[in-house]
C-alpha atoms as a PDB file:
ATOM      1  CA  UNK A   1      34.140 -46.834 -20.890  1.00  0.00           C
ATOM      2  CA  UNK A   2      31.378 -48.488 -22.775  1.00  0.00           C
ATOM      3  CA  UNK A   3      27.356 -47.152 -23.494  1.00  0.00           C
ATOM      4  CA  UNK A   4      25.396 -50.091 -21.120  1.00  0.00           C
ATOM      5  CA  UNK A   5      22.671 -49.299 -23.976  1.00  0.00           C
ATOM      6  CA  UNK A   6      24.196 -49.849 -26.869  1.00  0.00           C
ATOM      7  CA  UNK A   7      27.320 -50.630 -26.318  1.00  0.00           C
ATOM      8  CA  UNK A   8      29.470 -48.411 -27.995  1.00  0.00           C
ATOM      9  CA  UNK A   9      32.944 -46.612 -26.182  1.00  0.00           C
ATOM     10  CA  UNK A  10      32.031 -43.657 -24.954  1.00  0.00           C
ATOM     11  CA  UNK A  11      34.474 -40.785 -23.681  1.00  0.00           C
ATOM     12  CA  UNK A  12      35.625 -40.468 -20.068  1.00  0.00           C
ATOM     13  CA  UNK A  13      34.356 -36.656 -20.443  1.00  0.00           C
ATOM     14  CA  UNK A  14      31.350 -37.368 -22.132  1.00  0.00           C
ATOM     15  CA  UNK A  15      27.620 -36.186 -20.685  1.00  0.00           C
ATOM     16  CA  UNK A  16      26.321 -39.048 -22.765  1.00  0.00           C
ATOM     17  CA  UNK A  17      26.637 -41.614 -25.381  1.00  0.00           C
ATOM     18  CA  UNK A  18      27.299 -39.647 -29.086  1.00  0.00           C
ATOM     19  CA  UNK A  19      25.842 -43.296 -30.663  1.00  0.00           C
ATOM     20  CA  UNK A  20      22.551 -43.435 -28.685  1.00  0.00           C
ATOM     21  CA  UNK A  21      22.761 -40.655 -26.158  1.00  0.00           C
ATOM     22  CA  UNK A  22      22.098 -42.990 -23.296  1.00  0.00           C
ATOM     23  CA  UNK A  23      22.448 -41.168 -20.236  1.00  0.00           C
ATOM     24  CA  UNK A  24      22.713 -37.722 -21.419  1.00  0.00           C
ATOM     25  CA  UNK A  25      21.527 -34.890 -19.085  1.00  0.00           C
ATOM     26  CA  UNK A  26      20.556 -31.369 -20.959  1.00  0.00           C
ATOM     27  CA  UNK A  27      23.223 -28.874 -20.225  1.00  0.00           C
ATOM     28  CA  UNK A  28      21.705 -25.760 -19.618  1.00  0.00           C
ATOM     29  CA  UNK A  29      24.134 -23.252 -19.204  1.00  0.00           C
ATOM     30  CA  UNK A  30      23.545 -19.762 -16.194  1.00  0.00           C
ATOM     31  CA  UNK A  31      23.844 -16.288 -17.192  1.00  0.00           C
ATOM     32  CA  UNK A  32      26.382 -14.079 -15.035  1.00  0.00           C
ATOM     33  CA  UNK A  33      22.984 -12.634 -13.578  1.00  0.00           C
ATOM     34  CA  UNK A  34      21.407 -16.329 -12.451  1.00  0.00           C
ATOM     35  CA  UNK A  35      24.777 -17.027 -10.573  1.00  0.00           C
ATOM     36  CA  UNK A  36      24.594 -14.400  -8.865  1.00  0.00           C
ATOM     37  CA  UNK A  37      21.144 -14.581  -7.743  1.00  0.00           C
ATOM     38  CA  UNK A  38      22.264 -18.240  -6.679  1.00  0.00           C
ATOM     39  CA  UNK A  39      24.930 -16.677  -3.761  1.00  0.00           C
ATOM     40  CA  UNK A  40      22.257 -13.941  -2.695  1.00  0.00           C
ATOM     41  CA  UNK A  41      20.968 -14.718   0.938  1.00  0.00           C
ATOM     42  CA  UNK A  42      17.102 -15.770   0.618  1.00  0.00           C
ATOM     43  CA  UNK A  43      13.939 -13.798   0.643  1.00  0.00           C
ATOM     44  CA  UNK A  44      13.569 -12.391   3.957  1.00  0.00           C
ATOM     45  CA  UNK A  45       9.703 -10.803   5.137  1.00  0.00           C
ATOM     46  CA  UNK A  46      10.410  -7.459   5.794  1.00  0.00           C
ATOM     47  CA  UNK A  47       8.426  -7.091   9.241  1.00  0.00           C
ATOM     48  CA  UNK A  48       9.768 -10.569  10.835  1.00  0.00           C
ATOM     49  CA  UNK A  49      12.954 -11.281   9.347  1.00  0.00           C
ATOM     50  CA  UNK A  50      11.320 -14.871   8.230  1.00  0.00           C
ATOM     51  CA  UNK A  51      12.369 -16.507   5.460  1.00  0.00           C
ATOM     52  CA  UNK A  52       9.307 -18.990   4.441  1.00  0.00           C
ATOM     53  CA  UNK A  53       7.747 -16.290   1.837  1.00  0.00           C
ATOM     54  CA  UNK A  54       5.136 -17.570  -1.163  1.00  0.00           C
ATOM     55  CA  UNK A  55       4.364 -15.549  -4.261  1.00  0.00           C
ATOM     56  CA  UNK A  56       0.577 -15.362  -4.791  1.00  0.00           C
ATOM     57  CA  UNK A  57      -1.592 -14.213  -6.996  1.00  0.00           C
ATOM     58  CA  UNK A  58      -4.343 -11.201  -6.353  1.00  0.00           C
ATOM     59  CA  UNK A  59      -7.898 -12.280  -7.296  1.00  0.00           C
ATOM     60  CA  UNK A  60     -10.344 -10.165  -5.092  1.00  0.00           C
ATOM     61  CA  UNK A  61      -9.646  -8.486  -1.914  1.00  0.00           C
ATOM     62  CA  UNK A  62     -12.806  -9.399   0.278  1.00  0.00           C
ATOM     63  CA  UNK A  63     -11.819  -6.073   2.583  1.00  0.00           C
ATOM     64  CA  UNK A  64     -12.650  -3.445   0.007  1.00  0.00           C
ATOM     65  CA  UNK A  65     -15.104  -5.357  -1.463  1.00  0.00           C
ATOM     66  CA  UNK A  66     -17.052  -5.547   1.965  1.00  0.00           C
ATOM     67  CA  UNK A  67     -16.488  -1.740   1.934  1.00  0.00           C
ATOM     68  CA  UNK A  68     -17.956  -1.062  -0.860  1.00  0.00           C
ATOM     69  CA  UNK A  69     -20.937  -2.794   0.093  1.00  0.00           C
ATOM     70  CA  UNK A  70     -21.574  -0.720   2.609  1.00  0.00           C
ATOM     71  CA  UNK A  71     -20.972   2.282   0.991  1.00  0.00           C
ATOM     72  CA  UNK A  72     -22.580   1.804  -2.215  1.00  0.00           C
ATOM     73  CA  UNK A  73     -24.580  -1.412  -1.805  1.00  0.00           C
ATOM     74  CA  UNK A  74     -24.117  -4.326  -4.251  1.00  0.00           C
ATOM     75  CA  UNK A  75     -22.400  -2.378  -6.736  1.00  0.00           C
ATOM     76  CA  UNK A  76     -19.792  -1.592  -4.381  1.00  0.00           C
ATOM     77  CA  UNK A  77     -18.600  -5.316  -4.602  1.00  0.00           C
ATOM     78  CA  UNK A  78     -16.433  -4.408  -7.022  1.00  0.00           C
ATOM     79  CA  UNK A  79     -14.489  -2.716  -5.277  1.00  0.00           C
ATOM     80  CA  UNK A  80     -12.843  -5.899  -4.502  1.00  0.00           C
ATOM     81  CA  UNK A  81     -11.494  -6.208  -7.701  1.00  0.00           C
ATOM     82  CA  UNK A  82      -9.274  -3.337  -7.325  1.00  0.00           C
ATOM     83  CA  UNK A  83      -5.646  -4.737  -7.940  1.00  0.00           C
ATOM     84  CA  UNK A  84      -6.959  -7.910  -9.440  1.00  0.00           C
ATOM     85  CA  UNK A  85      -4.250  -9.497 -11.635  1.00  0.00           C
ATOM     86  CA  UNK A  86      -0.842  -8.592  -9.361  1.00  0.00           C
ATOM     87  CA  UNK A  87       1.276 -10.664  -7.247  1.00  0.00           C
ATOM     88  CA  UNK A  88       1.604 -10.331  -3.538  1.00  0.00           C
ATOM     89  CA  UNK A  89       4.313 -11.651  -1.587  1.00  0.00           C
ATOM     90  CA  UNK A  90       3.616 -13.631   1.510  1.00  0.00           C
ATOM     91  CA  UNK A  91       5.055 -14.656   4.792  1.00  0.00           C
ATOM     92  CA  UNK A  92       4.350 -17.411   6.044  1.00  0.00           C
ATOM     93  CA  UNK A  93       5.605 -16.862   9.303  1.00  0.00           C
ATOM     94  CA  UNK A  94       3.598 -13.681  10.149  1.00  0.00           C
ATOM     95  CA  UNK A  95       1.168 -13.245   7.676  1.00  0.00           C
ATOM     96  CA  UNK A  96       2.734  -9.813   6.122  1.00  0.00           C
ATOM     97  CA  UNK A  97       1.770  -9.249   2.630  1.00  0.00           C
ATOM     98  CA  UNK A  98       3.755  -6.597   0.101  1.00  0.00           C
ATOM     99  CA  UNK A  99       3.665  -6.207  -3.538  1.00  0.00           C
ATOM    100  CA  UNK A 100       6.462  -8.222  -5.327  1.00  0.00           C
ATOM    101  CA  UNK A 101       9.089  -6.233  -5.706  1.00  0.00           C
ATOM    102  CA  UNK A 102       7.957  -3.156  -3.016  1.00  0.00           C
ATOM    103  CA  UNK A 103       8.657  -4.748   0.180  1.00  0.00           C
ATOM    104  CA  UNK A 104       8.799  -1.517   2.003  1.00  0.00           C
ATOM    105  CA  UNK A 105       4.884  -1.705   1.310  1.00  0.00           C
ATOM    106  CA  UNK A 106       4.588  -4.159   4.015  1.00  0.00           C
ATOM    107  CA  UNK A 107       1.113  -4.664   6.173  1.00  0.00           C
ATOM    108  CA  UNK A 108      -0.777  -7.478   7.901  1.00  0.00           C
ATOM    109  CA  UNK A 109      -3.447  -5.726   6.981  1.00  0.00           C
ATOM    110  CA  UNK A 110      -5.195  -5.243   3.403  1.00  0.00           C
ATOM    111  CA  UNK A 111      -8.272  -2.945   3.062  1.00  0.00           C
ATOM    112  CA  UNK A 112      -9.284  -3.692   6.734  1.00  0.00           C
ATOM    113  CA  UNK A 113      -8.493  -0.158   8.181  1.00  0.00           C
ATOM    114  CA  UNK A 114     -10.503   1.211   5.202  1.00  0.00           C
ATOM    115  CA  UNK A 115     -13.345  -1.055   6.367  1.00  0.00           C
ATOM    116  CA  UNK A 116     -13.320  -0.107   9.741  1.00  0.00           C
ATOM    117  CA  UNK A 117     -13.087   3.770   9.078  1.00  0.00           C
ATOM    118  CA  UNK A 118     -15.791   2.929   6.606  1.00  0.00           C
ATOM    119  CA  UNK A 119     -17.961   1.552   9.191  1.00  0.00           C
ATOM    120  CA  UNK A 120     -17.495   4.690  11.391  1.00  0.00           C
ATOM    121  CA  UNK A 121     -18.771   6.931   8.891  1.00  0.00           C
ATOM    122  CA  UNK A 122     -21.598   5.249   7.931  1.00  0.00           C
ATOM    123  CA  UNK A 123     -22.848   4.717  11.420  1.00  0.00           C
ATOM    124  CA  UNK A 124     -21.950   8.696  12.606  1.00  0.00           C
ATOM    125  CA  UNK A 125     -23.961   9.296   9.639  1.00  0.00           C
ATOM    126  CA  UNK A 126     -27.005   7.105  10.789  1.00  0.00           C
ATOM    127  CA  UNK A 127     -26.453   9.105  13.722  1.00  0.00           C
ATOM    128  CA  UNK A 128     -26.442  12.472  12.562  1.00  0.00           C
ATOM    129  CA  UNK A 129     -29.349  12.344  10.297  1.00  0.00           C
END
């Protein structure tokens, strides 16, 4: 067989031309580990059985930062910034977020229970006093 670039013979069982390397593809070569991970069945969501799942990453978590503005005014903003910096896994399917790698953590909901009990308190405690 000949290069078509420079026109040199090149081996039958060649990945590219050894003159010009015309046509050469990087061999990258898979761990025992990555082939393995290649047969597993894919990423399924944990509440739905749904396989369209996205990795993304935690910023701010507007539920407990709402909560701590009503418990402790601005300041309490902050709160939101509790668990900045992880990765959550996603379903796209039905909206179930876990922490990669936990997903026996699963919830549709973040900090929104926390909110609402939040809400309860400080309105039975308008009440009271």
């Amino acid at each position: 067989m000949k290069c078509a670039k420079c026109g040199n013979d090149v081996p039958d069982d060649a990945v590219g031309c050894p003159n010009c390397a015309a046509g050469a593809k990087p061999v990258t070569e898979q761990s025992p580990r990555q082939e393995e991970r290649m047969e597993e069945e894919p990423l399924r969501c944990p509440l739905c059985g749904g396989t369209h799942i996205r990795a993304v990453s935690r910023i701010y978590n507007p539920g407990c930062g709402c909560l701590g503005l009503l418990l402790f005014s601005w300041v309490g903003l902050l709160l939101g910034l509790l668990g900045a910096g992880g990765v959550d896994m996603v379903c796209a399917d039905c909206g179930a977020r876990w922490p990669a790698g936990r997903p026996g953590s699963a919830s549709r909901g973040g900090c929104m229970l926390l909110l609402v009990i939040g809400v309860l308190i400080l309105l039975s405690a308008k009440l009271i006093f």
